[in-house]
N, C-alpha and C. Protein backbone atom coordinates (compact mmCIF):
# COMPACT_ATOMS: atom_id res chain seq x y z
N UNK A 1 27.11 -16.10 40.12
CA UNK A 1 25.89 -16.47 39.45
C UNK A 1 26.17 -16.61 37.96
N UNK A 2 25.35 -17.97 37.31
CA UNK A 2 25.84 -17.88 35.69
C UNK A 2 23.90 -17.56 35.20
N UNK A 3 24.12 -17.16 34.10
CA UNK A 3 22.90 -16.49 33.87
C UNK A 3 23.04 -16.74 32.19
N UNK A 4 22.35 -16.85 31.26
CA UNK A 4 21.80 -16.42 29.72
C UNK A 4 21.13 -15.59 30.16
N UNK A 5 20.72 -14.74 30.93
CA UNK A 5 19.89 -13.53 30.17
C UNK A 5 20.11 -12.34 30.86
N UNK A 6 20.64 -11.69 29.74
CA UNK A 6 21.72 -10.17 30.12
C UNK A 6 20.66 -9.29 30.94
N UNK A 7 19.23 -9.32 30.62
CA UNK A 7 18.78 -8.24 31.58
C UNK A 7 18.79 -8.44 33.01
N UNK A 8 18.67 -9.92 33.60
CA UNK A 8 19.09 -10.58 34.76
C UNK A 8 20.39 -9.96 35.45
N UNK A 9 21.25 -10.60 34.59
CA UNK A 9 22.68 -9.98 34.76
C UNK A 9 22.49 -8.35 35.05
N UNK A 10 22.03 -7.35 34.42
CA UNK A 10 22.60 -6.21 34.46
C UNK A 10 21.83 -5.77 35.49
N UNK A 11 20.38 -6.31 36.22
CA UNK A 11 19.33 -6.21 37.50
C UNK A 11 20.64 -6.54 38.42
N UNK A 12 21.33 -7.56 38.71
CA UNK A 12 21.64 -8.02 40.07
C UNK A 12 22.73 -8.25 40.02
N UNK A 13 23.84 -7.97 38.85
CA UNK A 13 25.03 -8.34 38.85
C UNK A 13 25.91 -7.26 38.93
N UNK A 14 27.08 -7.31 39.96
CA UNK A 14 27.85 -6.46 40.13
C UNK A 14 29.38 -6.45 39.08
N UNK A 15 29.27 -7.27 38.43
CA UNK A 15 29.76 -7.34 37.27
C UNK A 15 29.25 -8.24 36.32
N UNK A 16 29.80 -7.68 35.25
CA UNK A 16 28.95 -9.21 34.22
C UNK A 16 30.48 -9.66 33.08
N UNK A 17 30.48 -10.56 33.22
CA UNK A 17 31.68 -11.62 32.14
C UNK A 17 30.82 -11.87 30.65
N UNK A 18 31.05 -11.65 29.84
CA UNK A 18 30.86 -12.59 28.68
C UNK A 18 31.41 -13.60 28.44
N UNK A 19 31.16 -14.71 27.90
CA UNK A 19 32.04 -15.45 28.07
C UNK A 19 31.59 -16.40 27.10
N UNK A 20 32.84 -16.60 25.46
CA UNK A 20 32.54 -17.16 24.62
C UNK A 20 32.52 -18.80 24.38
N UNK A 21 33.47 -19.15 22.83
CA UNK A 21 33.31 -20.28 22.47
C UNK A 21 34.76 -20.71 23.19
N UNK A 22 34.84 -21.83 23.63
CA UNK A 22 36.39 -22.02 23.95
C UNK A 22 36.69 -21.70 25.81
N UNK A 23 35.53 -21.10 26.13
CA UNK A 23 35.69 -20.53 27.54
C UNK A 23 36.27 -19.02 27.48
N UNK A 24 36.54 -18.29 26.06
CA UNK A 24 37.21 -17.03 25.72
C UNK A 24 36.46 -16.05 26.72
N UNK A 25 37.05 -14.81 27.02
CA UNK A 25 36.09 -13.98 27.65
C UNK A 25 36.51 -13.06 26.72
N UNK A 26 35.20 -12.70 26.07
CA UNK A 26 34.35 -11.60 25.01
C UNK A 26 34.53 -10.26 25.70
N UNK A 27 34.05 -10.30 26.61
CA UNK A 27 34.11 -8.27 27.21
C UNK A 27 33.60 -8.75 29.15
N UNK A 28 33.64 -7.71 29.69
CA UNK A 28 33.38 -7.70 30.79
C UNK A 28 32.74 -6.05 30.91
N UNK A 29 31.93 -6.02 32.18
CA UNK A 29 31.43 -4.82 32.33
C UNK A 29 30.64 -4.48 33.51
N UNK A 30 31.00 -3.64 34.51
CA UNK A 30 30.94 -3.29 35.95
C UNK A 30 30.15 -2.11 36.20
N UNK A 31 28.52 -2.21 35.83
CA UNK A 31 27.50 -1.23 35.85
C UNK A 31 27.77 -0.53 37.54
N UNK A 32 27.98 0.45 36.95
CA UNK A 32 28.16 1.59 38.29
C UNK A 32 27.04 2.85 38.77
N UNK A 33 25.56 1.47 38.51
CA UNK A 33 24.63 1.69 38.71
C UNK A 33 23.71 1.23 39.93
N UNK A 34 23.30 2.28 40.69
CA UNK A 34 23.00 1.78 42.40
C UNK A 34 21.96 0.74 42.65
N UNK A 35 21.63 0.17 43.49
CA UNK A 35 20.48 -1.13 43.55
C UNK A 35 19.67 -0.62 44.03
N UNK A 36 18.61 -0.41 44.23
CA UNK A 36 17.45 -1.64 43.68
C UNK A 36 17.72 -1.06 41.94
N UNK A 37 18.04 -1.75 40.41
CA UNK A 37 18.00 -1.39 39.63
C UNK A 37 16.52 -1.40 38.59
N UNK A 38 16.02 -1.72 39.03
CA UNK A 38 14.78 -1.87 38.44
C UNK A 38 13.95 -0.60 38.14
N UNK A 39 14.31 0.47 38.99
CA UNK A 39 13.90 1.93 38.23
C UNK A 39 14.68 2.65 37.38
N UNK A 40 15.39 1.87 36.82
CA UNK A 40 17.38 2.82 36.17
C UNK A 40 16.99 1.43 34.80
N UNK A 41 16.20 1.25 34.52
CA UNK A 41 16.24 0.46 33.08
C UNK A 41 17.03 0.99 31.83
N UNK A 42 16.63 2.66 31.95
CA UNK A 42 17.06 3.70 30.79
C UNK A 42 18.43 3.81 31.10
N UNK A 43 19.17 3.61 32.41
CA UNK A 43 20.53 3.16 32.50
C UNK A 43 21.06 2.53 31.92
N UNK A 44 20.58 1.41 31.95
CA UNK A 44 20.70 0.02 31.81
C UNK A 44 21.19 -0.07 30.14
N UNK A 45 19.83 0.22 29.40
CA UNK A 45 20.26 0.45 28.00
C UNK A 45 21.73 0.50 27.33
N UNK A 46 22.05 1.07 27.45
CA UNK A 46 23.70 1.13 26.82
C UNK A 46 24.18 0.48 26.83
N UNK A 47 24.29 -0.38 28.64
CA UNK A 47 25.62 -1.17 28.88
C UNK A 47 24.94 -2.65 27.78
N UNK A 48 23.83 -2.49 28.05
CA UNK A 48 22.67 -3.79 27.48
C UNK A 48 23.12 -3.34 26.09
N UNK A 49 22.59 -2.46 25.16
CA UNK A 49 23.81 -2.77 23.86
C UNK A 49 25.24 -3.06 23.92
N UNK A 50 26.03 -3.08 24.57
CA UNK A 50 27.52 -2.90 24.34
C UNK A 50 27.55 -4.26 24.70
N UNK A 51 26.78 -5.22 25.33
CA UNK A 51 26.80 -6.69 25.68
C UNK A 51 26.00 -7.08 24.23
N UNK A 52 25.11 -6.61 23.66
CA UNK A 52 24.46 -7.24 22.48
C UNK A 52 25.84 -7.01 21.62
N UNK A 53 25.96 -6.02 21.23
CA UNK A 53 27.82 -5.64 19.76
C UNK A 53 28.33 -6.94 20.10
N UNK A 54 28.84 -6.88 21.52
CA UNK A 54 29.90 -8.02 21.69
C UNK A 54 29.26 -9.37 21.29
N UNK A 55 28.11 -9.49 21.89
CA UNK A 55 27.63 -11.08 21.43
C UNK A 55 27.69 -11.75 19.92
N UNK A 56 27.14 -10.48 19.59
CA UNK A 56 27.22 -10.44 18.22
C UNK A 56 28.40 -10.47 17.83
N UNK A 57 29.28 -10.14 17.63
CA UNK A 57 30.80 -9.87 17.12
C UNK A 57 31.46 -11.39 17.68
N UNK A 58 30.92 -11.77 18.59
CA UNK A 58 31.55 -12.93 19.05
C UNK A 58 31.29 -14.10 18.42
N UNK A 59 29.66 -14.23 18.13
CA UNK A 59 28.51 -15.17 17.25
C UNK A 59 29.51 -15.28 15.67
N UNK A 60 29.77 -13.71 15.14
CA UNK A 60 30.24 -13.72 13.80
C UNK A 60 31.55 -14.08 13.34
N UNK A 61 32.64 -13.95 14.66
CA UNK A 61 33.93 -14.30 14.80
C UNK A 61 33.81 -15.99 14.85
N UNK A 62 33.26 -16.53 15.74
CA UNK A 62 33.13 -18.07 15.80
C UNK A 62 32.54 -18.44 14.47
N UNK A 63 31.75 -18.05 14.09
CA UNK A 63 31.28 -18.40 12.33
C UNK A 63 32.35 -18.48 11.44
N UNK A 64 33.63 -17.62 11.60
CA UNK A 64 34.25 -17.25 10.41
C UNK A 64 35.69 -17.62 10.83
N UNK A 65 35.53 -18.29 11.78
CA UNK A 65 37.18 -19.89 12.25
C UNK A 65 37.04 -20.67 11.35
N UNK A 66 37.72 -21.05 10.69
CA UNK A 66 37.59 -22.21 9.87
C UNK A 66 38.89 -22.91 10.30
N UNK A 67 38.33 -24.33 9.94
CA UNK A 67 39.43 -25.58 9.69
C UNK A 67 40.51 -25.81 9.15
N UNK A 68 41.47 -26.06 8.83
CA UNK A 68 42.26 -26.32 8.02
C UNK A 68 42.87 -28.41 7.70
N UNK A 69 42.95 -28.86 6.96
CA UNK A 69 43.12 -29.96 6.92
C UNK A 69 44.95 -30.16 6.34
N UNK A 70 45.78 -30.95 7.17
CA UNK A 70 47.10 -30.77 6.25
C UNK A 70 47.32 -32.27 6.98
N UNK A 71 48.73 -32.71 6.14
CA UNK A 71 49.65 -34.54 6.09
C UNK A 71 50.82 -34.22 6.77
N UNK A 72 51.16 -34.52 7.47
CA UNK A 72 52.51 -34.36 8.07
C UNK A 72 52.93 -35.36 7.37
C-alpha cells in the first residue's frame, strides 16, 4: 500500500518506508503494535514523531543540495 498520510500508515501498516527525493529511503519503521490499532493511538504517538523528525530532516536536507555549474 502507498499512502501520504502517516496516521493511515501507522493504523494498518505492518511496516512503514519513508521514502524521499530521488526514490532515497529516509527511515523505515515496524510498529510492534497489535491490530485493531485504533485504541493504541497513545502508542502510536512516538513512532508518529520519529516519522515527522525524519520528514522533516529530509524536507531540510533536499533544500540544502545545491547545484554546481562547471566547463569541461
Amino acid at each position: 500500500m502507498v499512502t501520504h498520510d502517516i496516521d493511515e500508515a501507522l493504523l494498518v501498516s505492518d511496516r512503514i518506508v519513508l521514502v524521499g527525493q530521488g526514490g532515497r529511503i529516509v527511515g523505515t519503521w515496524q510498529p510492534d503494535i497489535p491490530f485493531p490499532r485504533v485504541a493504541r493511538l497513545a502508542e502510536l504517538n512516538q513512532i508518529r514523531g520519529e516519522i515527522m523528525q525524519s520528514l522533516h530532516s529530509a524536507q531540510h536536507y533536499s533544500e540544502q543540495v545545491k547545484t554546481v555549474e562547471f566547463v569541461i
